[in-house]
Every structure is written in structure tokens, then in C-alpha cells.
N, C-alpha and C. Protein backbone atom coordinates (compact mmCIF):
# COMPACT_ATOMS: atom_id res chain seq x y z
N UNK A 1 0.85 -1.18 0.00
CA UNK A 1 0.00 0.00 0.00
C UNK A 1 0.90 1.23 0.00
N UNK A 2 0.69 2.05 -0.90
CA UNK A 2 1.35 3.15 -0.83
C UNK A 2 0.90 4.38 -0.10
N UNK A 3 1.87 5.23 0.08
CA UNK A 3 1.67 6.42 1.34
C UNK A 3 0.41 7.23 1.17
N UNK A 4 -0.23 7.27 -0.18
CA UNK A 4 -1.44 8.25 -0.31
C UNK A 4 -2.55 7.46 -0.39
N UNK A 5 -2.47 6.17 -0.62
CA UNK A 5 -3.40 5.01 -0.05
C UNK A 5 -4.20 5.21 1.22
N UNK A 6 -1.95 4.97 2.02
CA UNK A 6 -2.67 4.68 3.52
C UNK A 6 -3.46 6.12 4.45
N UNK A 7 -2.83 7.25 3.54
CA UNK A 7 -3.51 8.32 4.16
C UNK A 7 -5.13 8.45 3.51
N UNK A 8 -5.27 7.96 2.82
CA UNK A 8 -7.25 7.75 2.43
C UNK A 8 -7.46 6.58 3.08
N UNK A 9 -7.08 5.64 3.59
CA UNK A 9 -8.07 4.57 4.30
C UNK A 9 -7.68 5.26 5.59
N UNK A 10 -7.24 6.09 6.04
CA UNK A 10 -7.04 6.61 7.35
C UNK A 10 -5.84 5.39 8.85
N UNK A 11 -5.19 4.37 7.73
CA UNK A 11 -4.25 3.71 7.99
C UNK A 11 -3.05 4.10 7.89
N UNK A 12 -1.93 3.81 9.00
CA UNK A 12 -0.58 4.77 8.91
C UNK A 12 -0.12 3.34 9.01
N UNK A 13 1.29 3.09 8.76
CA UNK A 13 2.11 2.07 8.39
C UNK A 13 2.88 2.08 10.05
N UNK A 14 2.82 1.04 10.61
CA UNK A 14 3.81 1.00 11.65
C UNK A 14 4.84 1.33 11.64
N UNK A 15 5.53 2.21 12.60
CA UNK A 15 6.77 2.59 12.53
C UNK A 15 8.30 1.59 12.46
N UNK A 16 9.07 2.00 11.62
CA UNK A 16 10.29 1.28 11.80
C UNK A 16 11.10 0.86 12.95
N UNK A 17 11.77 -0.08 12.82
CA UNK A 17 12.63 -0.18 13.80
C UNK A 17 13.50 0.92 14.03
N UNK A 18 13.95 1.63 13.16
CA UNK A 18 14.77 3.17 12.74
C UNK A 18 13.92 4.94 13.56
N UNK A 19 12.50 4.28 13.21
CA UNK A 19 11.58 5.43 14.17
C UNK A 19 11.31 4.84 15.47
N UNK A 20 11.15 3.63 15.72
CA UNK A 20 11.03 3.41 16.81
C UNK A 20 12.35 3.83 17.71
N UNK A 21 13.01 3.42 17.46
CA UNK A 21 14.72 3.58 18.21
C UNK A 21 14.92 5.26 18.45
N UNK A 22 14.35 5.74 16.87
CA UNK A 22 14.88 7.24 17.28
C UNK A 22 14.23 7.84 18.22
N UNK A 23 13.19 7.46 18.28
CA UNK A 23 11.79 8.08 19.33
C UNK A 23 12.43 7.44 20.57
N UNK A 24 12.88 6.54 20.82
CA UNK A 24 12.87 5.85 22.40
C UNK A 24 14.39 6.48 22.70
N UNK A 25 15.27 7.01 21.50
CA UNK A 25 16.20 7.82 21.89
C UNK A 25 16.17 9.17 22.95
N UNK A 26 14.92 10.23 21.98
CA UNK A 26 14.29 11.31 22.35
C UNK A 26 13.45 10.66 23.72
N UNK A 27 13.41 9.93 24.31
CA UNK A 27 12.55 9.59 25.54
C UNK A 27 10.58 9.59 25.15
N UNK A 28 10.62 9.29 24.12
CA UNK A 28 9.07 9.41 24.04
C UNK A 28 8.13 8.15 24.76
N UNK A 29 7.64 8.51 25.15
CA UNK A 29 6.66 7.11 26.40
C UNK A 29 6.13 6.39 25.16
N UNK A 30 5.62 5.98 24.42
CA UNK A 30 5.11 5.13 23.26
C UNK A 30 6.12 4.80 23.38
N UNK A 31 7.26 4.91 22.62
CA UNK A 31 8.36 4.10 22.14
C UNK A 31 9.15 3.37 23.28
N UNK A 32 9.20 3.79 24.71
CA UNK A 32 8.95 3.26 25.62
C UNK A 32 9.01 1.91 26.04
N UNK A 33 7.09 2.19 25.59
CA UNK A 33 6.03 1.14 25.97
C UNK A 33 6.43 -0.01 24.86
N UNK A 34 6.42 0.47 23.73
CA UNK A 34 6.86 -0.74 22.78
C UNK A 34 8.44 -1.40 22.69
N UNK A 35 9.02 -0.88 23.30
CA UNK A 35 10.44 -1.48 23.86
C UNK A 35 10.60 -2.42 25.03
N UNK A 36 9.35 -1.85 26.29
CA UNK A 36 9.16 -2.74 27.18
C UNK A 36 8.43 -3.90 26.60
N UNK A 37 7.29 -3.78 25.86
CA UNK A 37 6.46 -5.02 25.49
C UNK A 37 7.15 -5.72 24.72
N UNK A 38 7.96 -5.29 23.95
CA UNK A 38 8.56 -6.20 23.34
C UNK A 38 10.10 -6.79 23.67
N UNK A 39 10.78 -6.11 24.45
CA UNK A 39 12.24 -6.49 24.78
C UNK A 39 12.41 -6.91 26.33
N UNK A 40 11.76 -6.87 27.19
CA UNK A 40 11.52 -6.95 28.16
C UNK A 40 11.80 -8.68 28.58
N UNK A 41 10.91 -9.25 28.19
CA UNK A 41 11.08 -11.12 28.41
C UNK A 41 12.33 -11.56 27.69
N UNK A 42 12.45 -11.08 26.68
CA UNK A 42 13.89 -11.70 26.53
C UNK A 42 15.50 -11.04 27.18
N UNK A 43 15.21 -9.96 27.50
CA UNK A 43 16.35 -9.73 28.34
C UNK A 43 16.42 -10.42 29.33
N UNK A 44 14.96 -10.44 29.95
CA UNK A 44 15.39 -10.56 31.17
C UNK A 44 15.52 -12.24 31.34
N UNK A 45 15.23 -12.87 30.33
CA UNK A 45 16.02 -14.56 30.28
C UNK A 45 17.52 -14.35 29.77
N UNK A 46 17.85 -13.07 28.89
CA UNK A 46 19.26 -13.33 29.20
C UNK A 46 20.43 -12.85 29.94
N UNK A 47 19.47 -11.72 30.94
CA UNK A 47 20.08 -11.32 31.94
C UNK A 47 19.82 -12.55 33.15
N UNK A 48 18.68 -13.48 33.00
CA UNK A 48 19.05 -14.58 34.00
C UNK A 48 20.47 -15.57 33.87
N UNK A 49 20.52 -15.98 32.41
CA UNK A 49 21.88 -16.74 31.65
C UNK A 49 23.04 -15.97 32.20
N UNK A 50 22.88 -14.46 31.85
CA UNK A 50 24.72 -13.92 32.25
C UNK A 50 25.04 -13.54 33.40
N UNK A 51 23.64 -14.13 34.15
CA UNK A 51 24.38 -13.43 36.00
C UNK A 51 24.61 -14.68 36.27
N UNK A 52 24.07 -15.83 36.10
CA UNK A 52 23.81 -17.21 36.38
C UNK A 52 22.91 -16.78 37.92
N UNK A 53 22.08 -16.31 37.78
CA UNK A 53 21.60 -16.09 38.93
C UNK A 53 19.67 -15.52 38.63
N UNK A 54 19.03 -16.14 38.41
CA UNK A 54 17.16 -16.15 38.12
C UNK A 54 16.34 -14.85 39.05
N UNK A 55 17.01 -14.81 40.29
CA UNK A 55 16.79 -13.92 41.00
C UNK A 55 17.08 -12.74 40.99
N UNK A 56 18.28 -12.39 40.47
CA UNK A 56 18.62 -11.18 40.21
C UNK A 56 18.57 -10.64 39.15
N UNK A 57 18.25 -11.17 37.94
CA UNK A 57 18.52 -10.70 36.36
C UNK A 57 16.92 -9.82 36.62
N UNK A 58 15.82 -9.24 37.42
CA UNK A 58 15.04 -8.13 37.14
C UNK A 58 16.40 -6.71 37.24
N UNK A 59 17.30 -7.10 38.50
CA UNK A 59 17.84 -5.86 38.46
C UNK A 59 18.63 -5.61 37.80
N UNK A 60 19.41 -6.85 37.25
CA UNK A 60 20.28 -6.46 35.82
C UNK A 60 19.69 -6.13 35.07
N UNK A 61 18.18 -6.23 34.64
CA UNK A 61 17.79 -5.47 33.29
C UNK A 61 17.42 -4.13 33.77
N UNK A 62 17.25 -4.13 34.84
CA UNK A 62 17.28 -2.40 35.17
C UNK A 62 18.03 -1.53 35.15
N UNK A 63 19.41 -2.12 35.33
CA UNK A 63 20.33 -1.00 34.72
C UNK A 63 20.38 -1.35 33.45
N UNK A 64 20.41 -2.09 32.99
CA UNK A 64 20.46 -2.39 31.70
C UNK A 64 19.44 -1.03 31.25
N UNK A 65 18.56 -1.14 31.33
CA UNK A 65 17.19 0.10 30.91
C UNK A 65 17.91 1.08 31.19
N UNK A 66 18.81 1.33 32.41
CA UNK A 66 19.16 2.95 32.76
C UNK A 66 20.22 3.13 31.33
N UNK A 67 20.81 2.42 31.05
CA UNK A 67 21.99 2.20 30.08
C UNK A 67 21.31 2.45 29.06
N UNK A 68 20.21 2.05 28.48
CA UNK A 68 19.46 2.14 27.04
C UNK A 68 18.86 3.55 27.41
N UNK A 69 18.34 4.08 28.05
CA UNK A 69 18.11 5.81 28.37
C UNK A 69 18.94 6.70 28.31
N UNK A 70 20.25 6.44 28.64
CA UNK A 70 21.29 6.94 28.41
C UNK A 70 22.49 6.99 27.08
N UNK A 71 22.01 6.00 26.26
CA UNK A 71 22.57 5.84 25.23
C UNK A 71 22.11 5.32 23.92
N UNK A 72 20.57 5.35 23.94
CA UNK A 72 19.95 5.40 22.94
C UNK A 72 19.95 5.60 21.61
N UNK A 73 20.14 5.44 20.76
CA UNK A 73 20.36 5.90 19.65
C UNK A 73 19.63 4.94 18.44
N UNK A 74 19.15 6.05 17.12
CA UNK A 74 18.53 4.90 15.94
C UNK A 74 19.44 3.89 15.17
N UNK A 75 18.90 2.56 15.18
CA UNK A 75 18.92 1.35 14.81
C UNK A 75 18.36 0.76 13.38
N UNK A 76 18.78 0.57 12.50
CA UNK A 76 18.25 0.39 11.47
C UNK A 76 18.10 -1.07 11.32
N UNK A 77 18.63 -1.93 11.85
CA UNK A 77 19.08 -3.61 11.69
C UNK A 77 18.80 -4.05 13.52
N UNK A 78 17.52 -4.82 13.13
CA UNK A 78 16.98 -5.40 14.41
C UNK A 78 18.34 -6.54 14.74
N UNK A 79 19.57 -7.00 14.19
CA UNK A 79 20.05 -7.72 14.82
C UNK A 79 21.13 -6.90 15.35
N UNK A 80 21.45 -6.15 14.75
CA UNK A 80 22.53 -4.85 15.47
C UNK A 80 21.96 -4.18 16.64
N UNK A 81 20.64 -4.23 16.56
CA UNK A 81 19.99 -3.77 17.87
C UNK A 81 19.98 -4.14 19.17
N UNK A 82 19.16 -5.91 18.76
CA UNK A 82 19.72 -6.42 19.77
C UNK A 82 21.20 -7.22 20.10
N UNK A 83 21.91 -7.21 20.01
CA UNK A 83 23.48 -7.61 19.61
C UNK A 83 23.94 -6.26 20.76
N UNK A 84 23.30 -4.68 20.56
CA UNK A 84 23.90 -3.93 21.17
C UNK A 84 22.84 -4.23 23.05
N UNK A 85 21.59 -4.87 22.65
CA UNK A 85 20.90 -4.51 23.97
C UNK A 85 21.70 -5.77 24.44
N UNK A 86 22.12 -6.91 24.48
CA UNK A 86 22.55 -8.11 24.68
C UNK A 86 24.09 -7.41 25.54
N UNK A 87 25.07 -6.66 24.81
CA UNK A 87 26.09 -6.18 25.16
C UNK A 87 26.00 -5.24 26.18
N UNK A 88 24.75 -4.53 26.51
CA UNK A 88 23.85 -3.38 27.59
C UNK A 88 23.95 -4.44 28.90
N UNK A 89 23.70 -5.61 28.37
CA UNK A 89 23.02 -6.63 29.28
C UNK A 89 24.12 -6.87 30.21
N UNK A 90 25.07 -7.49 29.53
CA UNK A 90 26.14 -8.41 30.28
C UNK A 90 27.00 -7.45 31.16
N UNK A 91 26.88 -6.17 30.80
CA UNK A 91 27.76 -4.86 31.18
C UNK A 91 27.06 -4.96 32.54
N UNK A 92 26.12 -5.24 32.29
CA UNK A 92 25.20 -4.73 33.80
C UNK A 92 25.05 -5.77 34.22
N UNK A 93 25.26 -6.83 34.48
CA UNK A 93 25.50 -8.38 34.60
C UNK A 93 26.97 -8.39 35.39
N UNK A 94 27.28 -8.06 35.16
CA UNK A 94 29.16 -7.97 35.52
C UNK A 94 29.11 -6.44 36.52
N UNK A 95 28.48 -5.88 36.89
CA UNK A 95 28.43 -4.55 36.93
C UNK A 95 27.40 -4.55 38.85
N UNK A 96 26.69 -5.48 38.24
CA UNK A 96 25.88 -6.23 39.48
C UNK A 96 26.06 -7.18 40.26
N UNK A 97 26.99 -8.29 39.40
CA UNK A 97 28.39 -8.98 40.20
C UNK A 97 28.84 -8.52 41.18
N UNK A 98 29.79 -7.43 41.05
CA UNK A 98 30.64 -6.42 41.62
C UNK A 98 30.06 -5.77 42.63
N UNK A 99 28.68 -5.45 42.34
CA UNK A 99 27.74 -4.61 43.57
C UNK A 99 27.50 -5.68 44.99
N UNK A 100 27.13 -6.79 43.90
CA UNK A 100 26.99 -7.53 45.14
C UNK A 100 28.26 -8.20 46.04
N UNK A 101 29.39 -8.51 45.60
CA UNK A 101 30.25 -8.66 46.36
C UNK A 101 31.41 -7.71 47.04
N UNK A 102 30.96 -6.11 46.57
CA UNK A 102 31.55 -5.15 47.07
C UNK A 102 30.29 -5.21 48.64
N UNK A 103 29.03 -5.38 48.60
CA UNK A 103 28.50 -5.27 50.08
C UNK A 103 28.97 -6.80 50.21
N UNK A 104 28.97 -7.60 49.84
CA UNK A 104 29.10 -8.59 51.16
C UNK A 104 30.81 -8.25 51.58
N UNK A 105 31.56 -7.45 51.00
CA UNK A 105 33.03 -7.46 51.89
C UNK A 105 32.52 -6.43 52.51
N UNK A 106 31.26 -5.67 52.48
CA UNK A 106 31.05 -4.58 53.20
C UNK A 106 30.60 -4.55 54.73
N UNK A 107 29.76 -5.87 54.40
CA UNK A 107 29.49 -6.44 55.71
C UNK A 107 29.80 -6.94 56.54
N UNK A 108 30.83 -7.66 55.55
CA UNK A 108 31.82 -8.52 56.70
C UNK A 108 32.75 -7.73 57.56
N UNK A 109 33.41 -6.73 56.62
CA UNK A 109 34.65 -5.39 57.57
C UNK A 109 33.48 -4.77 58.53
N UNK A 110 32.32 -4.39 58.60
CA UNK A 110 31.19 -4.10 59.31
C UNK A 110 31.15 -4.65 60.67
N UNK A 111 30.68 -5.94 60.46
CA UNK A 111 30.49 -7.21 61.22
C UNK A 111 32.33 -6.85 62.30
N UNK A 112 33.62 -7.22 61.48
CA UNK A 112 34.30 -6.98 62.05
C UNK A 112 34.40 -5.90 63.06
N UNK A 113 34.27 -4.64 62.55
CA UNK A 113 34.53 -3.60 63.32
C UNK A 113 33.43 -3.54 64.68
N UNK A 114 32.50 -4.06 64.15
CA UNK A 114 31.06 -3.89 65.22
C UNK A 114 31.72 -4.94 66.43
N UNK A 115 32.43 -6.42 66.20
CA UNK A 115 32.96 -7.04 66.79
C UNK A 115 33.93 -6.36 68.03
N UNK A 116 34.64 -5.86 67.06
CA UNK A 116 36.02 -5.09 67.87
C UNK A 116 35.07 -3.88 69.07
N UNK A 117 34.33 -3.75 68.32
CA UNK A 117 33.79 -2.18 69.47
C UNK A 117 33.13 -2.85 70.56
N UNK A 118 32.42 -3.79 70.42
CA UNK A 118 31.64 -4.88 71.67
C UNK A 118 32.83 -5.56 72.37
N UNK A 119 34.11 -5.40 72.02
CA UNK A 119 35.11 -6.33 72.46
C UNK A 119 34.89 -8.26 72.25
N UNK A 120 34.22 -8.18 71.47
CA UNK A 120 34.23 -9.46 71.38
C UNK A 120 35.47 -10.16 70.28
N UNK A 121 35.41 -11.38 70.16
CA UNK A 121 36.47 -12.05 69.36
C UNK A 121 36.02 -11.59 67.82
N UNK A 122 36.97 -11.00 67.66
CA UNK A 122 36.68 -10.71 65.88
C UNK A 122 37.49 -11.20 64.77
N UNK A 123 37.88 -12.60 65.01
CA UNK A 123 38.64 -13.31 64.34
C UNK A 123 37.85 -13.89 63.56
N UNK A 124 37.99 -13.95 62.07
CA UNK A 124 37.09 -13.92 61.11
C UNK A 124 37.44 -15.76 60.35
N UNK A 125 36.80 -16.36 60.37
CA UNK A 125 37.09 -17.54 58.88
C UNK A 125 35.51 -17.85 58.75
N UNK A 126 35.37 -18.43 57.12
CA UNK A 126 34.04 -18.59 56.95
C UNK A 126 33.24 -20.23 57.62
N UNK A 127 34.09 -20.55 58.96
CA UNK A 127 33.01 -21.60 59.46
C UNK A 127 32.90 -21.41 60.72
N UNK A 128 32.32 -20.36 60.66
CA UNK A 128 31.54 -19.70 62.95
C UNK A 128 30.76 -20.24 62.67
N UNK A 129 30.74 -20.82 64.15
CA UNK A 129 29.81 -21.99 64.62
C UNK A 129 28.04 -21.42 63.79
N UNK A 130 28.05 -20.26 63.97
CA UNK A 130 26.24 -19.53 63.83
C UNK A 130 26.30 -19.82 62.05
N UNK A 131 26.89 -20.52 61.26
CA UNK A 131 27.23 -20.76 59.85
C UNK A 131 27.37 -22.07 59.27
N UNK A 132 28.11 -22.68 60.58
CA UNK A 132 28.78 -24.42 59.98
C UNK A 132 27.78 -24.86 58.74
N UNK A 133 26.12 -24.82 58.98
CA UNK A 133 24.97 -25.88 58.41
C UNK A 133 25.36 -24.95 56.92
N UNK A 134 25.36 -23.58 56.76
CA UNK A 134 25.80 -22.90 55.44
C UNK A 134 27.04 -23.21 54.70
N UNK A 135 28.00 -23.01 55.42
CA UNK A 135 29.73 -23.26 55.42
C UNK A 135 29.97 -24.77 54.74
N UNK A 136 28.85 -25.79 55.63
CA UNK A 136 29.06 -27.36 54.71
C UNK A 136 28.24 -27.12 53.39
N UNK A 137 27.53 -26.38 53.04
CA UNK A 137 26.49 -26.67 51.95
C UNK A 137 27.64 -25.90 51.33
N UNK A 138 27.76 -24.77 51.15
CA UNK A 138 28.84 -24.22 50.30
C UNK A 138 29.93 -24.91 49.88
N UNK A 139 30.62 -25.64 50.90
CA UNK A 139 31.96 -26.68 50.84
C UNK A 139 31.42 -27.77 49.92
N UNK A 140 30.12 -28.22 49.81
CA UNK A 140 29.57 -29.31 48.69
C UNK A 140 29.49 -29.36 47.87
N UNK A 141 29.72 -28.01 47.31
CA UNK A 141 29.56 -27.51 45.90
C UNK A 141 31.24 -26.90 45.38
N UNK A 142 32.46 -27.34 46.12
CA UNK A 142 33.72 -27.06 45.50
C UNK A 142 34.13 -28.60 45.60
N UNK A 143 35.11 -28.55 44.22
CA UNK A 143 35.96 -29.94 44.32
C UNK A 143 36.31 -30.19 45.78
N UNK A 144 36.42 -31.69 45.92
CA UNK A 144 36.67 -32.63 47.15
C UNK A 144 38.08 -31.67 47.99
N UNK A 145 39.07 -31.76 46.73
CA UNK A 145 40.81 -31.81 47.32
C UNK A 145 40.37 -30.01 47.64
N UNK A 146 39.70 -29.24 47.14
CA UNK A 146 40.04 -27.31 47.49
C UNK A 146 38.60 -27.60 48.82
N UNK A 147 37.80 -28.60 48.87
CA UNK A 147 37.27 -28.59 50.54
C UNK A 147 37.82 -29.08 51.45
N UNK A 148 38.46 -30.38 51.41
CA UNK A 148 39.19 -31.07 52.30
C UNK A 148 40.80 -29.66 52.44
N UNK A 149 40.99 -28.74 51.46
CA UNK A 149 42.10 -27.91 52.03
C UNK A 149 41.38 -27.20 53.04
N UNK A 150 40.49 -26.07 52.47
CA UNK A 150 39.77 -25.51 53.64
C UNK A 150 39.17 -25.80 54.80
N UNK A 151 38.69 -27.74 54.90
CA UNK A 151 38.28 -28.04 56.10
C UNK A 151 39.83 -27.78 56.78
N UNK A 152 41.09 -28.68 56.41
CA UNK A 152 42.01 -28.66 56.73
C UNK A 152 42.14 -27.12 58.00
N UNK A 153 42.29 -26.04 56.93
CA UNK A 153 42.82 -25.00 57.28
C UNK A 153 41.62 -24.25 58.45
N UNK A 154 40.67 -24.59 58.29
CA UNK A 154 39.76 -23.37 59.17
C UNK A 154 39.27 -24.23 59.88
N UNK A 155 38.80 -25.79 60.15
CA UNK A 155 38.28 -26.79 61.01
C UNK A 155 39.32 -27.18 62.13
N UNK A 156 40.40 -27.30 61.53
CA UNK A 156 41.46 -28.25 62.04
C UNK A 156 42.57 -27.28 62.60
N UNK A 157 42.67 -26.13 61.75
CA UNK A 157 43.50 -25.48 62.48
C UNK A 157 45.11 -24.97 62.06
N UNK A 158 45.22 -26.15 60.64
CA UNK A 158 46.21 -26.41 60.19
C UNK A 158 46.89 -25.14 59.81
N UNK A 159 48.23 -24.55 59.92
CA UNK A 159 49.13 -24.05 59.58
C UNK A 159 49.37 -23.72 57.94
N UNK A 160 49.33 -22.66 57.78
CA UNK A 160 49.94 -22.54 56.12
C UNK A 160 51.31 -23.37 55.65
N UNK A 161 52.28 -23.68 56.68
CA UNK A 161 53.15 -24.27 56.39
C UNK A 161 53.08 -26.00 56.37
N UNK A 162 52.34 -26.12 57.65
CA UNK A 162 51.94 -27.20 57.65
C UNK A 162 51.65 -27.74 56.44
N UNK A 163 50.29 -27.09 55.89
CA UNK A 163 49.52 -27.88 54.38
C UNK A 163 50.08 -27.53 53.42
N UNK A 164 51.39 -26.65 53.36
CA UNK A 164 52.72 -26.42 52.25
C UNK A 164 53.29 -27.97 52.25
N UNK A 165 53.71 -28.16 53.37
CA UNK A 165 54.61 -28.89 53.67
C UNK A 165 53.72 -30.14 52.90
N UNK A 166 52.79 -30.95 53.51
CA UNK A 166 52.15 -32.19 53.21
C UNK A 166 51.42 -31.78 51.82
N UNK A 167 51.43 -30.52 50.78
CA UNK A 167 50.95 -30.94 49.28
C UNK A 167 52.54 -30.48 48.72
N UNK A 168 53.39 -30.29 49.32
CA UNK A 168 54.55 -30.37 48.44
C UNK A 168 54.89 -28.80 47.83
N UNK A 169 54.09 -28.01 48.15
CA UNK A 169 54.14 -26.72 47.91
C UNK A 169 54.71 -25.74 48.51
N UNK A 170 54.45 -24.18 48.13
CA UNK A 170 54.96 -23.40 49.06
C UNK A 170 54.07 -22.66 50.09
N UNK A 171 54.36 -21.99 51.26
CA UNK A 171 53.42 -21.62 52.02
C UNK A 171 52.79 -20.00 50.72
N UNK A 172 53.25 -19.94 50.29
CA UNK A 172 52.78 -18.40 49.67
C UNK A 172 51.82 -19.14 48.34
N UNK A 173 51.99 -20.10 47.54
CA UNK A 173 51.05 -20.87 47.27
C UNK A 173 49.77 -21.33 47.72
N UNK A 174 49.91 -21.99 48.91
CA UNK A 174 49.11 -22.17 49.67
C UNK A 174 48.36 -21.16 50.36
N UNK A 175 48.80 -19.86 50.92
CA UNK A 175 47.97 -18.63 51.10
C UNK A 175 47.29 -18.17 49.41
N UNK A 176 47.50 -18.47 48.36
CA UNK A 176 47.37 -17.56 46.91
C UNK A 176 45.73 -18.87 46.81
N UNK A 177 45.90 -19.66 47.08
CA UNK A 177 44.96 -20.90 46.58
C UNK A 177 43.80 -20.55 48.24
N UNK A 178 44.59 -20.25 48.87
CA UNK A 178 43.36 -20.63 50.50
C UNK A 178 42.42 -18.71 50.01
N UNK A 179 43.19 -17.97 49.46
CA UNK A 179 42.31 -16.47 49.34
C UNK A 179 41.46 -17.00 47.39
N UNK A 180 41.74 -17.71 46.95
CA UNK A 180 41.12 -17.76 46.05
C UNK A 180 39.56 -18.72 45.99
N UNK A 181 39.79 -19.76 46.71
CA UNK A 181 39.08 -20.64 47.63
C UNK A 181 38.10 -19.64 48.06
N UNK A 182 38.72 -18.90 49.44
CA UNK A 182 37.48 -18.32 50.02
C UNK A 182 36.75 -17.30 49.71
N UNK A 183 37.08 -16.79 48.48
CA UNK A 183 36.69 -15.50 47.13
C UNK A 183 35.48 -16.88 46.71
N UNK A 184 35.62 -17.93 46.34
CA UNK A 184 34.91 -18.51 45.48
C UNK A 184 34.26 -18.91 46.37
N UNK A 185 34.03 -19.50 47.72
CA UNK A 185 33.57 -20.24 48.57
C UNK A 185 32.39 -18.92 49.16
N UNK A 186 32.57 -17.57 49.15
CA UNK A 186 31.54 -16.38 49.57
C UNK A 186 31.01 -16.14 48.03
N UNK A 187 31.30 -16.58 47.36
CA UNK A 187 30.34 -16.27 45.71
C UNK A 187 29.37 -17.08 46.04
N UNK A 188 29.68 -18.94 46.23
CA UNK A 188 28.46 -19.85 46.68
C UNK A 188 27.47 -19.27 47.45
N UNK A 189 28.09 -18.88 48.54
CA UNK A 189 26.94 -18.72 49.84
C UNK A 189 26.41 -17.51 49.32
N UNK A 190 27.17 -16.05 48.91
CA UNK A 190 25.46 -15.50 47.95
C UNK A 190 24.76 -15.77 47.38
N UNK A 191 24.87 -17.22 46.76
CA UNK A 191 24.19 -18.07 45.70
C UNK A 191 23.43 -18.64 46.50
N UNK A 192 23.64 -19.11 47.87
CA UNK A 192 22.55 -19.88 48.18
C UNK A 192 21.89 -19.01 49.00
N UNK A 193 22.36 -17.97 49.97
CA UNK A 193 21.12 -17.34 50.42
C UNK A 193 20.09 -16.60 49.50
């Protein structure tokens, strides 16, 4: 149908992907609305995929959205489009990572200091007694030999040199593997609470 057609049947041609984009550039609420209705469910299944986390990918697509408000621009090629909202995605995926494990070290130096001011023992490893039932579920989910190190080291008591000594290693090894461990071992337990 051509343009003087659609203006006598009083029919307008849906807008392009090119007007749509430019309009949701300019902030227009229509273009908006048709960005949410339509881009909305699939981000947010692949903001569930790149956090590995179901629970949190609403707020990765929310910055994700702050990111597409902020940098908007017209699109002529729906796969360049989404290719760029996909790349919006993971930014804020990785971005929300970081948020969340910048508060949990936030809490923990917290927790510490609150310790120290009550005078209580503020000697920190991740299996206090008020944790163990968490601490084993977390430990279930790392290879056998990097749990049996950490039971080693925080159950038992064992010495950095000590568990140098009996894997044949060095103690500065063994500190580089016990801080990488417990980096990965507080990723789990945000995962499971």
C-alpha cells in the first residue's frame, strides 16, 4: 500500500525499527512502551543466563534500561539492535556482580569492626559456629581436594606451612589458593542465600 493510499483509508504504516529507536532515543513514552512489550522477556532470560543467577537478572535489566536511556540511539538492523541490547546486558550483569560482592566485603569489615567495638572475638574464617549448616552446603559444591584444604585450614587449624609442607608446595602458594578458595567459597553462599 502506498503512502497516499494509507492516508485515504485513514491507515498509517507502523513505525520502523529506525523510528522506533529514534523516538525511544528522544525519551518518548510510546516508544517506551513498545520497547518494554517487546524487549523486556527476553532480556530478562538473558540477563538470568549472564548473571547465572534467576533472582537477580530483574535488576540487571534495570540498569540495563538505565543504560538504554542513556545511550539510545537509531537502529536500522533489528540484529545490530539487539546484539547492542545483549552487550547493555552483560555490562550490567558484571556490573551487578561487583555490587553484590563489594556489600558482602562490606558487611563482613562491618560485622568486624562492630565485633572489635563490643570487644568481642573478631577473628574472622568462613566456618563460625552460627554458619557451619551454610559453610558445609557451600563446601559441597567445591571440588573434594580445594574442601578437604579448607576443612584442613579453618576446622582443624592447620598451619599454612603445615599444608605447604604435606601438598609439596609453598606456604605463599598455599595462602594464593586458601584467598582464592574463600573468594569462590563467599560467591556460593550468595548463591545460596
Amino acid at each position: 500500500m502506498d503512502t497516499g493510499a494509507a492516508e485515504h483509508t485513514g491507515l498509517e504504516a507502523a513505525p520502523s525499527l529506525a523510528e522506533w529507536t529514534h523516538r525511544l532515543a528522544e525519551g518518548d513514552e510510546a516508544a517506551w512502551d513498545w520497547f518494554h512489550e517487546r524487549y523486556y522477556l527476553p532480556l530478562l532470560r538473558y540477563a538470568a543466563f549472564r548473571s547465572g543467577n534467576a533472582s537477580s537478572a530483574s535488576e540487571v535489566v534495570q540498569l540495563a534500561y538505565l543504560r538504554v536511556a542513556r545511550h539510545a540511539r537509531p537502529f536500522d538492523d533489528a540484529a545490530i539492535f539487539w546484539g547492542w541490547l545483549c552487550c547493555l546486558v552483560r555490562c550490567a550483569a558484571v556490573d551487578h556482580g561487583r555490587n553484590v560482592t563489594r556489600r558482602a566485603v562490606l558487611l563482613e569489615k562491618f560485622a568486624h569492626w562492630r565485633a572489635a567495638q563490643s570487644g568481642e572475638d573478631d577473628s574472622f574464617h568462613p566456618f563460625a559456629t552460627d554458619g557451619t549448616a551454610l559453610a558445609e552446603e557451600a563446601l559441597s559444591k567445591l571440588p573434594e581436594d580445594d574442601a578437604a584444604l579448607l576443612r584442613r585450614k579453618y576446622y582443624e587449624g592447620c598451619s599454612t606451612n603445615d599444608l605447604a609442607a604435606a601438598l609439596g608446595t609453598t606456604p605463599k602458594a598455599i595462602e594464593n589458593r586458601l584467598a582464592r578458595l574463600r573468594e569462590r567459597l563467599r560467591e556460593i553462599i550468595l548463591k545460596i542465600r
